[in-house]
Every structure is written in C-alpha cells, then in structure tokens.
C-alpha atoms as a PDB file:
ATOM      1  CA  UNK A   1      19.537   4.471  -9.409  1.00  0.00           C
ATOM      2  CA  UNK A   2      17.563   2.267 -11.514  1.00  0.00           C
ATOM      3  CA  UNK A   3      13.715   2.467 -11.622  1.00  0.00           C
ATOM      4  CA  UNK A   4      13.678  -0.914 -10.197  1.00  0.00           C
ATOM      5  CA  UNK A   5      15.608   0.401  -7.469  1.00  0.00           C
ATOM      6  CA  UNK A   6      13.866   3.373  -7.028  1.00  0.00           C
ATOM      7  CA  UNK A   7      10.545   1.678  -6.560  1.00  0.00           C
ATOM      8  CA  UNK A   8      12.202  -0.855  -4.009  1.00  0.00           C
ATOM      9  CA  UNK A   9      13.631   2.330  -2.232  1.00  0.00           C
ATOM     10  CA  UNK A  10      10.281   4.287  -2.001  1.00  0.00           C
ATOM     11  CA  UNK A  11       8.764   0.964  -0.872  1.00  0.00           C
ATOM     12  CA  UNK A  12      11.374   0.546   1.979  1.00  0.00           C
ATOM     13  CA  UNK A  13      11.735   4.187   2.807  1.00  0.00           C
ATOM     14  CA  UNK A  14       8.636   5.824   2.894  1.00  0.00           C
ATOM     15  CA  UNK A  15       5.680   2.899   3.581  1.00  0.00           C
ATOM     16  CA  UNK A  16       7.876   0.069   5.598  1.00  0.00           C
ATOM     17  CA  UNK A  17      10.220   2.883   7.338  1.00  0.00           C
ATOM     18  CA  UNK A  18       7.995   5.609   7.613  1.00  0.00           C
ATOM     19  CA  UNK A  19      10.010   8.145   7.395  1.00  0.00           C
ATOM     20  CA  UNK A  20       7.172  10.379   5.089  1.00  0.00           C
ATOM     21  CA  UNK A  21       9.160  13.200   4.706  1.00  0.00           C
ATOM     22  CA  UNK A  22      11.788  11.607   2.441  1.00  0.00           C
ATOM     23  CA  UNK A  23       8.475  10.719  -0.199  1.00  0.00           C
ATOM     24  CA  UNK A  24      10.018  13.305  -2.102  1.00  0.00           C
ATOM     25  CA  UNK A  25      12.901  11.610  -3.369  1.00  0.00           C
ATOM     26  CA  UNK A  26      11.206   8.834  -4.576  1.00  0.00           C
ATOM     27  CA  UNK A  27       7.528  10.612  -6.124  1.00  0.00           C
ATOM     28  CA  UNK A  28       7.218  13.328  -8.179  1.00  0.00           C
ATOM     29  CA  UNK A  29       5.594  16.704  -7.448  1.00  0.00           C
ATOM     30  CA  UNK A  30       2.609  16.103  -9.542  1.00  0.00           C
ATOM     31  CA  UNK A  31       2.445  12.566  -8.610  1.00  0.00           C
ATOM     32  CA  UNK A  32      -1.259  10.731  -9.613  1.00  0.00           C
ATOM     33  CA  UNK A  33      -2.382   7.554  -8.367  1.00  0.00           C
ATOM     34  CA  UNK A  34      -5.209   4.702  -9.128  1.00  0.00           C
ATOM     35  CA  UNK A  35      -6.339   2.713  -6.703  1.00  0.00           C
ATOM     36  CA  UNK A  36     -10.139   1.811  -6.234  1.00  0.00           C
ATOM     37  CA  UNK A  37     -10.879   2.653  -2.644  1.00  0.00           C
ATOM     38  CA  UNK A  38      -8.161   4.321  -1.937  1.00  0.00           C
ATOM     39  CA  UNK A  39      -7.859   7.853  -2.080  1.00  0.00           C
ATOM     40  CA  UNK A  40      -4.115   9.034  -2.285  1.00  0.00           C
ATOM     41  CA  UNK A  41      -5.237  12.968  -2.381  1.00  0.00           C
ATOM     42  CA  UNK A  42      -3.466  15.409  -4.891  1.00  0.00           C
ATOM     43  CA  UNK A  43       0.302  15.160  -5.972  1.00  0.00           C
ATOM     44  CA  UNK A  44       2.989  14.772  -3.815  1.00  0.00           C
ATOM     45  CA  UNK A  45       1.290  16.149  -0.700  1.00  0.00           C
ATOM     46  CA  UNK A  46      -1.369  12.994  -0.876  1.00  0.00           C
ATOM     47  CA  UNK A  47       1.626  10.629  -1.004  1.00  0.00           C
ATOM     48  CA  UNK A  48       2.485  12.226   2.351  1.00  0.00           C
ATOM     49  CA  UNK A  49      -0.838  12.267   3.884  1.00  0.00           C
ATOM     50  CA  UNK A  50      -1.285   8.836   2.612  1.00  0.00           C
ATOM     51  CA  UNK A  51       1.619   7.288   4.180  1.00  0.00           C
ATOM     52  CA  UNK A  52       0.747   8.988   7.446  1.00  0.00           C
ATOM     53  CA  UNK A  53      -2.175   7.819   8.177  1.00  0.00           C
ATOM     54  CA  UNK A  54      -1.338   4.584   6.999  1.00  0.00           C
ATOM     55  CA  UNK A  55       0.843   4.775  10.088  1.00  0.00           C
ATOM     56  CA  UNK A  56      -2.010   6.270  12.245  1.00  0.00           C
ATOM     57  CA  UNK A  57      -4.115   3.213  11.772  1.00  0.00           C
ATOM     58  CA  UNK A  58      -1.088   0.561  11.774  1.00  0.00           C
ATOM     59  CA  UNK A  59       2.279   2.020  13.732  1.00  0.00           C
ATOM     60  CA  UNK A  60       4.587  -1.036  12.589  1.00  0.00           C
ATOM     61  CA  UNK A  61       2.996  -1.248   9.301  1.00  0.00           C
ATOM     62  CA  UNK A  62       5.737  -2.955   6.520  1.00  0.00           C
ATOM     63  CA  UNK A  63       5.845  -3.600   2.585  1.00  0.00           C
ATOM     64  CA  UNK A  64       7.850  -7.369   1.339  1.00  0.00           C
ATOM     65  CA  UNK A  65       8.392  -7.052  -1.752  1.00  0.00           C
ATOM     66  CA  UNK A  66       7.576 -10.509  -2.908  1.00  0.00           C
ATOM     67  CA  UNK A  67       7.901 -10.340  -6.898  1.00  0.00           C
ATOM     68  CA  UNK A  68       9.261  -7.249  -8.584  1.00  0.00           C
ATOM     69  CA  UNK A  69       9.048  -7.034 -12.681  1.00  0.00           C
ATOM     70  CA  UNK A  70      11.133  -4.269 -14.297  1.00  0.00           C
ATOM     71  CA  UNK A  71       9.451  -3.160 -17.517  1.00  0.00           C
ATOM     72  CA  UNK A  72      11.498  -0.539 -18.172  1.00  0.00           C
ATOM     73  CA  UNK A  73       9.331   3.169 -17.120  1.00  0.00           C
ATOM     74  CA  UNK A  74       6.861   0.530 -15.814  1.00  0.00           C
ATOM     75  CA  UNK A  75       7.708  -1.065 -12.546  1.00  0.00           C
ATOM     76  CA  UNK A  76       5.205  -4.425 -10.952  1.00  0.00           C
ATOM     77  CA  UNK A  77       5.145  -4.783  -7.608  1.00  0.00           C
ATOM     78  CA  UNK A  78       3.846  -7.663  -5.990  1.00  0.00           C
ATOM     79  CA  UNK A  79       3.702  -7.212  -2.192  1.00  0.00           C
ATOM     80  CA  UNK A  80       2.645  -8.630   1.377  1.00  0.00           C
ATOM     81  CA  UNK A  81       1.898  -5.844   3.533  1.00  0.00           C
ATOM     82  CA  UNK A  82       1.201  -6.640   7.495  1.00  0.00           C
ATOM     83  CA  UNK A  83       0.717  -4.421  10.424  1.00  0.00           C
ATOM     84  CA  UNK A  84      -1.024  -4.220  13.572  1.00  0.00           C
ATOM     85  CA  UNK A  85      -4.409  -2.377  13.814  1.00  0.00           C
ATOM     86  CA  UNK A  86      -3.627  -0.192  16.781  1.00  0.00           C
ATOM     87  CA  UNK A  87      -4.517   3.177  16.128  1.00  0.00           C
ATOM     88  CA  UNK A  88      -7.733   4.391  14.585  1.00  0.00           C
ATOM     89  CA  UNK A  89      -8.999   4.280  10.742  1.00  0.00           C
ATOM     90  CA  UNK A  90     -11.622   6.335   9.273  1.00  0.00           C
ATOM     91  CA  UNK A  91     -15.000   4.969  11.226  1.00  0.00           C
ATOM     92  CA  UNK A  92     -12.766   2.432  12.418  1.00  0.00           C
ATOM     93  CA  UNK A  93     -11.591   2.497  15.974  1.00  0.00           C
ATOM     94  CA  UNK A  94      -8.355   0.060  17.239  1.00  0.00           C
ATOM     95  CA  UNK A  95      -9.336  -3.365  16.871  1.00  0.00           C
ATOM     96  CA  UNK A  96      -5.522  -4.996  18.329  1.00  0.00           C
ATOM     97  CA  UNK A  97      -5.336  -7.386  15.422  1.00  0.00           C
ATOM     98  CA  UNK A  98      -2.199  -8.074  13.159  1.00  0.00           C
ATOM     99  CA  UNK A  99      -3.588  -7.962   9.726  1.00  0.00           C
ATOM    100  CA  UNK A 100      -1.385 -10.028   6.139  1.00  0.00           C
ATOM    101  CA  UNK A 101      -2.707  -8.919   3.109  1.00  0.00           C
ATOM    102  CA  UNK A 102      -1.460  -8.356  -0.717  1.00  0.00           C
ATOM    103  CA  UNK A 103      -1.135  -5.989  -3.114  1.00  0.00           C
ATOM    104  CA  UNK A 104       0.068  -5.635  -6.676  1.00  0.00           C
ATOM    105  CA  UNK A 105       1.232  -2.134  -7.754  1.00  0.00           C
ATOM    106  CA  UNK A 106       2.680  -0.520 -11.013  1.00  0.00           C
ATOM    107  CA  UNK A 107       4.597   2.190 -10.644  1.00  0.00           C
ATOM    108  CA  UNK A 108       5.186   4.079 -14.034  1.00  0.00           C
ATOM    109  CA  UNK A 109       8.773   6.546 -13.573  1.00  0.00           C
ATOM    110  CA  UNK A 110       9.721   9.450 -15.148  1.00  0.00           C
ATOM    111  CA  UNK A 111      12.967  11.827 -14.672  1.00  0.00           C
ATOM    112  CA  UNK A 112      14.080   9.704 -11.903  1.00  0.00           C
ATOM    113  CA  UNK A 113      10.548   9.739  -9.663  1.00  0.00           C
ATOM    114  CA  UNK A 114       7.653   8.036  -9.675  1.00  0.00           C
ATOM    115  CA  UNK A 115       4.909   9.633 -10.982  1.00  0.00           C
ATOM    116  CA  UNK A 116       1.834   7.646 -11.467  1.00  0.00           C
ATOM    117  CA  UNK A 117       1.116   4.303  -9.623  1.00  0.00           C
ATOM    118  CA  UNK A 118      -2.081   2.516 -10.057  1.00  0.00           C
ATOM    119  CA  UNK A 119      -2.983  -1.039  -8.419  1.00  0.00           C
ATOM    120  CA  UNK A 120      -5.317  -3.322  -6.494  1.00  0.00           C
ATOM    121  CA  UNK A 121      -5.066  -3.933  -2.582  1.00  0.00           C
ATOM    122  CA  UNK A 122      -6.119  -7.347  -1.394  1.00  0.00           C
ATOM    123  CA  UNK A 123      -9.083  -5.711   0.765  1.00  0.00           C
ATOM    124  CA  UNK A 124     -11.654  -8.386   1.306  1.00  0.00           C
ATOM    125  CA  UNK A 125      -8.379 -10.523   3.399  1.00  0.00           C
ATOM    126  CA  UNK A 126      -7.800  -7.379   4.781  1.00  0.00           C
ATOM    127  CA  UNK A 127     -11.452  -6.515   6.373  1.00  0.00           C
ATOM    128  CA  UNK A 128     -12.307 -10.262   7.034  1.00  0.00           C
ATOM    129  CA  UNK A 129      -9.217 -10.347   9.384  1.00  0.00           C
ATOM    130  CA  UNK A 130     -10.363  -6.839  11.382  1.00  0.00           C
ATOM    131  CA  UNK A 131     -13.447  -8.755  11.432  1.00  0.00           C
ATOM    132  CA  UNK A 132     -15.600  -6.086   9.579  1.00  0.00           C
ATOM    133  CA  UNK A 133     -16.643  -8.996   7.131  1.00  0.00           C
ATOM    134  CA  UNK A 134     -17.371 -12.461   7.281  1.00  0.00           C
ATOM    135  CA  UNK A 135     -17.486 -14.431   4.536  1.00  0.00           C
ATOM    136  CA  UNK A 136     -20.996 -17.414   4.388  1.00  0.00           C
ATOM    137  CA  UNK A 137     -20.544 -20.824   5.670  1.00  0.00           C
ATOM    138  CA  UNK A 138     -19.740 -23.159   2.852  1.00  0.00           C
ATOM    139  CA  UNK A 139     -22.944 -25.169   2.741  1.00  0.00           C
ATOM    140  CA  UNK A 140     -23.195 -28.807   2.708  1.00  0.00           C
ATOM    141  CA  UNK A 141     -23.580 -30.782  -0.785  1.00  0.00           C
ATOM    142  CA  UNK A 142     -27.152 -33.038  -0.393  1.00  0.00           C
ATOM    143  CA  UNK A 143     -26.017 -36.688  -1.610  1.00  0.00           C
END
C-alpha cells in the first residue's frame, strides 16, 4: 500500500467507519499528533480514544476526502467532515444539529504507519453552526 493509500484507508476506516479498533493498522505505536485544540492523548492509545469520542459526540460522523497531495513520507489532506451532534461533547450536551466543516491534515509515514499528523480543523464553522458562537452583524456603511 502506498502512503497515499494508507492515509485514504485510515481516513475511511477508522474516522468515517468507525471501526477504532483497526487504528492500528494504519498509526503507529508511538504515534504524535499537532493539532491546536485538540488533544489526541499519547501514542496509539489517543488515536483510539480520539476516534471514540469523536463518535460519542457525532454517531454518523464521516471524513470526504476532497484534495489529497502525495509528497512522498508527507501526505495533505484536505477534508469535509459532517456529522450530527447527537451525543454529548465535553461541557457540551446534544444540540440535534448536522454540523459541515473542514480540515486540512498532514500526515507524515514511516515503516508503513502513520506516525505524526499535525493540522488545523475549521472550528469557528464548526461552533457557529452548534450555535456556541455567533459571529457580529455586518454594520451598515454611512453614505
């Protein structure tokens, strides 16, 4: 399998399937992630704990791979993740709304696994649609 391939595997497999106990065919036992304001944990475990309570918060949460750049060990990821906000979040209790947001990812493989990934997650799209931020009315222009 290529690393392009892996990434798009992992993507499907563990975050748009689910299925969390497969994460480690796809990340590597010392696994480290980057991403401000979100904590993955420690190593392969917080992969696991991340993608389950990913699926805590939204059940039929999905990954669409919308742009994928293959730079050899380094793999870009441009996604649109959605899901429905039915289960709870950290201080954050069901709110029954579908949620569409972005993220871009780079995924950095080694020995067949991925084992760093460091990105940004589109979460000012995400919190205005749970409606835990509004965004200030555009004001008028004076002529």
């Amino acid at each position: 399998m290529t690393n392009a391939e892996l990434v798009r595997a992992a993507c499907q497999v563990v975050w748009t399937n689910g299925e969390v106990d497969r994460a480690g065919e796809f990340y590597a036992e010392d696994f480290h992630a980057n991403y401000p304001m979100t904590d993955w944990g420690s190593g392969l475990a917080g992969v696991r704990q991340l993608a389950t309570s990913v699926r805590v918060g939204f059940p039929d949460y999905r990954e669409r791979i919308d742009e994928l750049i293959d730079a050899g060990d380094n793999i870009i990821v441009r996604l649109t993740i959605k899901g429905t906000h039915t289960g709870p979040l950290p201080g954050l209790a069901a709110t029954g709304k579908t949620v569409e947001f972005n993220d871009v990812t780079i995924c950095r493989v080694e020995n067949g696994k991925i084992v760093e990934q460091r990105g940004l997650t589109d979460y000012l799209s995400l919190y205005m649609q749970l409606g835990l931020v509004e965004l200030p009315a555009a004001q008028a222009k004076s002529e």
